[in-house]
N, C-alpha and C. Protein backbone atom coordinates (compact mmCIF):
# COMPACT_ATOMS: atom_id res chain seq x y z
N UNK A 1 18.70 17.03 -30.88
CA UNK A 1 19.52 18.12 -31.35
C UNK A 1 19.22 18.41 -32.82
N UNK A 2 18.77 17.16 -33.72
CA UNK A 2 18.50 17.36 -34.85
C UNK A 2 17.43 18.25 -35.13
N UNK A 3 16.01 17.86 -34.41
CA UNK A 3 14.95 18.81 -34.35
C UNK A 3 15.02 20.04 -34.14
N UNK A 4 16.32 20.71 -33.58
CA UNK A 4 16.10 22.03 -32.91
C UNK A 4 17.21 22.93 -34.17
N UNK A 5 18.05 22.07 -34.71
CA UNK A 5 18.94 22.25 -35.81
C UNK A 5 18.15 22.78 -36.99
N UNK A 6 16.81 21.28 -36.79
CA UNK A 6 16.07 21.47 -38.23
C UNK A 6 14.99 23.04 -38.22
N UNK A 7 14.51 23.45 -36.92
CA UNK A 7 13.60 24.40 -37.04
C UNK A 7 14.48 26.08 -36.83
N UNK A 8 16.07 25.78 -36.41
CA UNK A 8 16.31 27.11 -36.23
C UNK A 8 16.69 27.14 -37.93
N UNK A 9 16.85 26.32 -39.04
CA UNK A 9 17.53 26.65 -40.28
C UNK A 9 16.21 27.40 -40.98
N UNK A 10 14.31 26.67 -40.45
CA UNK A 10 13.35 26.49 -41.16
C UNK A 10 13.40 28.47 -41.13
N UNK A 11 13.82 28.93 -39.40
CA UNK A 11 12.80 30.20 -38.87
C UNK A 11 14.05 30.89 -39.68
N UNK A 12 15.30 30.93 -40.12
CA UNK A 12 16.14 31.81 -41.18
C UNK A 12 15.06 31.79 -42.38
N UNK A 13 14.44 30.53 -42.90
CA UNK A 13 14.14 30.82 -44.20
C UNK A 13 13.08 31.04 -44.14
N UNK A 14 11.93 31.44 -43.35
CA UNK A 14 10.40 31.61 -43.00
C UNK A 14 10.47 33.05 -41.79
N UNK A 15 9.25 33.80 -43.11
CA UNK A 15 9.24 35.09 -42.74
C UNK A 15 8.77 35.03 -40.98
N UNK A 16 7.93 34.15 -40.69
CA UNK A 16 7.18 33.85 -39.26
C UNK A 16 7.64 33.45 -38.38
N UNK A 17 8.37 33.86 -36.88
CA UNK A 17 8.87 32.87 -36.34
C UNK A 17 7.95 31.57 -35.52
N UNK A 18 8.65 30.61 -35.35
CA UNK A 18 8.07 29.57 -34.84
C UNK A 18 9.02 28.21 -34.60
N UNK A 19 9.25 28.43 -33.06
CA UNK A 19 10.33 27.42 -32.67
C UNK A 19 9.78 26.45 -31.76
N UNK A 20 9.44 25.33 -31.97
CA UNK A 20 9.13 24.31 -31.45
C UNK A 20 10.44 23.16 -30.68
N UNK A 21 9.84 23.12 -29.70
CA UNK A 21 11.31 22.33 -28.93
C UNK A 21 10.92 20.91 -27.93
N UNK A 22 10.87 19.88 -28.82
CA UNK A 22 10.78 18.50 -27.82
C UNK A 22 11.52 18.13 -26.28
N UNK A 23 10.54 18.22 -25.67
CA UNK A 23 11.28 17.77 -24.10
C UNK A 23 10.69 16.37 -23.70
N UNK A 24 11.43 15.50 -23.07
CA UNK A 24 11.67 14.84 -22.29
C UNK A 24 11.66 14.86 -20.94
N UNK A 25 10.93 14.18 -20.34
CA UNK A 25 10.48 14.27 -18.52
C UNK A 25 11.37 12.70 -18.23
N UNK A 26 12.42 13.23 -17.41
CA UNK A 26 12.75 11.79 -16.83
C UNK A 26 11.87 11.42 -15.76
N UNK A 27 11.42 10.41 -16.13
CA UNK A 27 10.71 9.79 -14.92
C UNK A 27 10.97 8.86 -13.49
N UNK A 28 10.94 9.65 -12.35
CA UNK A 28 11.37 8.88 -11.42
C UNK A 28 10.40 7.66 -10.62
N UNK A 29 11.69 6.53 -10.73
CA UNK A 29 11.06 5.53 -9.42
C UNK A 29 10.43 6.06 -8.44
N UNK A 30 9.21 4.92 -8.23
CA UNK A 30 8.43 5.31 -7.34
C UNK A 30 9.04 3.91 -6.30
N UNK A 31 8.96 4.73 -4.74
CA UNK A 31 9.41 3.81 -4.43
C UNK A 31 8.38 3.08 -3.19
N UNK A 32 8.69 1.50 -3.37
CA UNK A 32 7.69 0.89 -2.61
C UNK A 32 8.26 -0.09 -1.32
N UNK A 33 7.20 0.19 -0.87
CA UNK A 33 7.51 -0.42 0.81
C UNK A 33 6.40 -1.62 1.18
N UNK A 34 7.24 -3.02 1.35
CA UNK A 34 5.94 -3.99 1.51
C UNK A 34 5.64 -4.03 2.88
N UNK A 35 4.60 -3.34 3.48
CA UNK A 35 4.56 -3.47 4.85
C UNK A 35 4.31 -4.83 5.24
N UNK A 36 4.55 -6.10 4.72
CA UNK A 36 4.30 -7.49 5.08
C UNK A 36 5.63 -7.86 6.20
N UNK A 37 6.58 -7.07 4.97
CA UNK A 37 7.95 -7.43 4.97
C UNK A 37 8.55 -6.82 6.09
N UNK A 38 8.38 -5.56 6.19
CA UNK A 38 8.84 -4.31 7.09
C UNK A 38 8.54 -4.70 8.53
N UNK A 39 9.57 -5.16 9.32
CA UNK A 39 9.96 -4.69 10.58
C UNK A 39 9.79 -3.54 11.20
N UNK A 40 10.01 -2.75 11.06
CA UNK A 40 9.71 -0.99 11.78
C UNK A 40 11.27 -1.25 12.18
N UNK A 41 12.46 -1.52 11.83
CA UNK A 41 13.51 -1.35 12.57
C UNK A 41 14.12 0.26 12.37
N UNK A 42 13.69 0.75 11.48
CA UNK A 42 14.30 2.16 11.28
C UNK A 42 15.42 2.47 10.55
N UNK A 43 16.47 1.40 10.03
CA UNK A 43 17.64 1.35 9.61
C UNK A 43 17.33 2.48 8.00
N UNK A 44 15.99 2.23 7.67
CA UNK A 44 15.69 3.24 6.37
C UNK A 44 16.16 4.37 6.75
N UNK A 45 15.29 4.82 7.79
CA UNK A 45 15.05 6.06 8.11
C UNK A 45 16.71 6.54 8.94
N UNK A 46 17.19 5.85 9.13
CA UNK A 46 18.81 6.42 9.72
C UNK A 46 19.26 6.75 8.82
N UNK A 47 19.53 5.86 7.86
CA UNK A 47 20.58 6.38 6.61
C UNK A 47 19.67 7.48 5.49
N UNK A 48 18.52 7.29 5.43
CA UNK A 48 17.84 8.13 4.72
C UNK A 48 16.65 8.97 4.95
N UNK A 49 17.16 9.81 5.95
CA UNK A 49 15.54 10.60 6.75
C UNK A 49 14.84 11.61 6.23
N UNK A 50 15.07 12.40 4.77
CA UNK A 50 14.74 12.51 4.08
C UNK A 50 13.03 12.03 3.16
N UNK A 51 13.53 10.51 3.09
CA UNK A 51 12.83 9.95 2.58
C UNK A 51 11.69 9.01 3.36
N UNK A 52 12.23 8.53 4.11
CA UNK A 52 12.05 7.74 5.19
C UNK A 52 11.45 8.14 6.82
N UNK A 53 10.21 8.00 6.72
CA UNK A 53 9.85 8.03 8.49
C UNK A 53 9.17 7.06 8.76
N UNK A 54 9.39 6.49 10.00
CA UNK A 54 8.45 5.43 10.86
C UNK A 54 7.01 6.02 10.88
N UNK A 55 6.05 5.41 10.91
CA UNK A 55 4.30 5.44 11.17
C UNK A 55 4.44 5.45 12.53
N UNK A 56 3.69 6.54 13.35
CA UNK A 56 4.19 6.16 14.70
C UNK A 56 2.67 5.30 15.28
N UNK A 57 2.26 5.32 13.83
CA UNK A 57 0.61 4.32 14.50
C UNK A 57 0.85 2.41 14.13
N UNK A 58 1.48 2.75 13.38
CA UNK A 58 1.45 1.17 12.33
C UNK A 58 3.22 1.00 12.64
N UNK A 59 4.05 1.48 13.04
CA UNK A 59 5.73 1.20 13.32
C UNK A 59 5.71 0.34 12.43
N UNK A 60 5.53 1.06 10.91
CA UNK A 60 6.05 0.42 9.67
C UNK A 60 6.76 1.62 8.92
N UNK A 61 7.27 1.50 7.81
CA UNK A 61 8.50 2.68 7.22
C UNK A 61 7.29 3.07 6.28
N UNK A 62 7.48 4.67 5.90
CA UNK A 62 6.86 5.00 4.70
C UNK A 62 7.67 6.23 3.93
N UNK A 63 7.43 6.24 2.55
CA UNK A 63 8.17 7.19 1.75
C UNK A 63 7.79 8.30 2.11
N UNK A 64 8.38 9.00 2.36
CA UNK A 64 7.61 10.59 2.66
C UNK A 64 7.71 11.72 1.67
N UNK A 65 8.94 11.49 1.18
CA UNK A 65 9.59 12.18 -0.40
C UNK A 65 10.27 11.76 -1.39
N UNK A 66 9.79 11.18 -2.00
CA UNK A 66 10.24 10.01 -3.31
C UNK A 66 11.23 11.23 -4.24
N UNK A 67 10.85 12.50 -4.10
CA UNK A 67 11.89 13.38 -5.35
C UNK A 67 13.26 13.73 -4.46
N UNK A 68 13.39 13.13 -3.57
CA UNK A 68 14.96 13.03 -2.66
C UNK A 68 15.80 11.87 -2.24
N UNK A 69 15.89 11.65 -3.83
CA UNK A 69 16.63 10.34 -3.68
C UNK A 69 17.91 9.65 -3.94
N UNK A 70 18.94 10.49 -2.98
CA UNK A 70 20.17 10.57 -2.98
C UNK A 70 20.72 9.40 -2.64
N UNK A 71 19.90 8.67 -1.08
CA UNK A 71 20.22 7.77 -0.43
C UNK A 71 19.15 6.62 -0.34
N UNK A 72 18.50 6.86 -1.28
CA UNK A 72 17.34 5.34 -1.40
C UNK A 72 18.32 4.32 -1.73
N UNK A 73 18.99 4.34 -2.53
CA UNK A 73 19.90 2.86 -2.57
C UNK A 73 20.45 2.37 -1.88
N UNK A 74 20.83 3.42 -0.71
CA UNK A 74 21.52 2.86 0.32
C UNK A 74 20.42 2.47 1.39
N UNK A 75 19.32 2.66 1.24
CA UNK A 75 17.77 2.19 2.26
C UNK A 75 18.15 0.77 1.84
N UNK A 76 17.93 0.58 0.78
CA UNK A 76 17.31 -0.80 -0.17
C UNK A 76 18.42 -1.90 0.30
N UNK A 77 19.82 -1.11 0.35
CA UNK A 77 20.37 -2.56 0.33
C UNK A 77 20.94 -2.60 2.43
N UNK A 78 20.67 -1.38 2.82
CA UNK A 78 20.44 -1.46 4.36
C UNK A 78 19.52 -2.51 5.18
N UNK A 79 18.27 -2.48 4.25
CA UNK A 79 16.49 -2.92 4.75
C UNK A 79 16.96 -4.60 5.15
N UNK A 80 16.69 -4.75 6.60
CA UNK A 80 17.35 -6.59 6.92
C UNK A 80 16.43 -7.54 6.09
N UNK A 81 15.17 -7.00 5.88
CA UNK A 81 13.77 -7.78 4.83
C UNK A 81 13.77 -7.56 3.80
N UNK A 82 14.39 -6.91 3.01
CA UNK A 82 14.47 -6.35 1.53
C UNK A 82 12.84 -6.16 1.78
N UNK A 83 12.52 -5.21 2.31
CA UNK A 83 10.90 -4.66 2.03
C UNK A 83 11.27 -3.49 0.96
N UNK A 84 12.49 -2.59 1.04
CA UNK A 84 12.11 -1.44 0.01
C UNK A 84 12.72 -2.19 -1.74
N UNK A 85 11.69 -1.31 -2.25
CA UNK A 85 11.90 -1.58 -3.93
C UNK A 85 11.61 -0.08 -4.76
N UNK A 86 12.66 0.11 -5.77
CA UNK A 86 12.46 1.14 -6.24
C UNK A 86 12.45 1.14 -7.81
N UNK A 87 10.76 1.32 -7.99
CA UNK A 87 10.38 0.42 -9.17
C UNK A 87 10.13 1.77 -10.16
């Protein structure tokens, strides 16, 4: 807030405009699946189908959309193997 304070006082006293504005990217967990661990029971994919579909080649879980992650926490502490991690 300070930065944006400091350049709207600079562009009053400078004939030129020029407004520069720092952003920030929150960065989301990526989330990981140990297929060692993973059962294929599906319990991910019930509570979170969204995110979550079975491999119908490998009947292991995989992320399918990591930027919809309303109900990943509730995968993680669902999962009977603790295979999901959301790092």
């Amino acid at each position: 807030m300070r930065l944006i304070k400091y350049y709207i006082r600079q562009l009053a006293d400078s004939p030129s405009i020029s407004i520069e504005v720092e952003m920030t990217k929150r960065i989301k967990p990526m989330i990981k699946i140990d297929k060692e661990k993973c059962i294929g029971c599906g319990s991910c994919e019930a509570v979170c189908p969204k995110v979550f579909k079975l491999n119908e080649e490998t009947f292991k879980s995989e992320a399918i959309d990591a930027d919809n992650d309303d109900c990943v926490q509730e995968a993680i502490d669902i999962c009977p193997t603790q295979a999901i991690t959301n790092e």
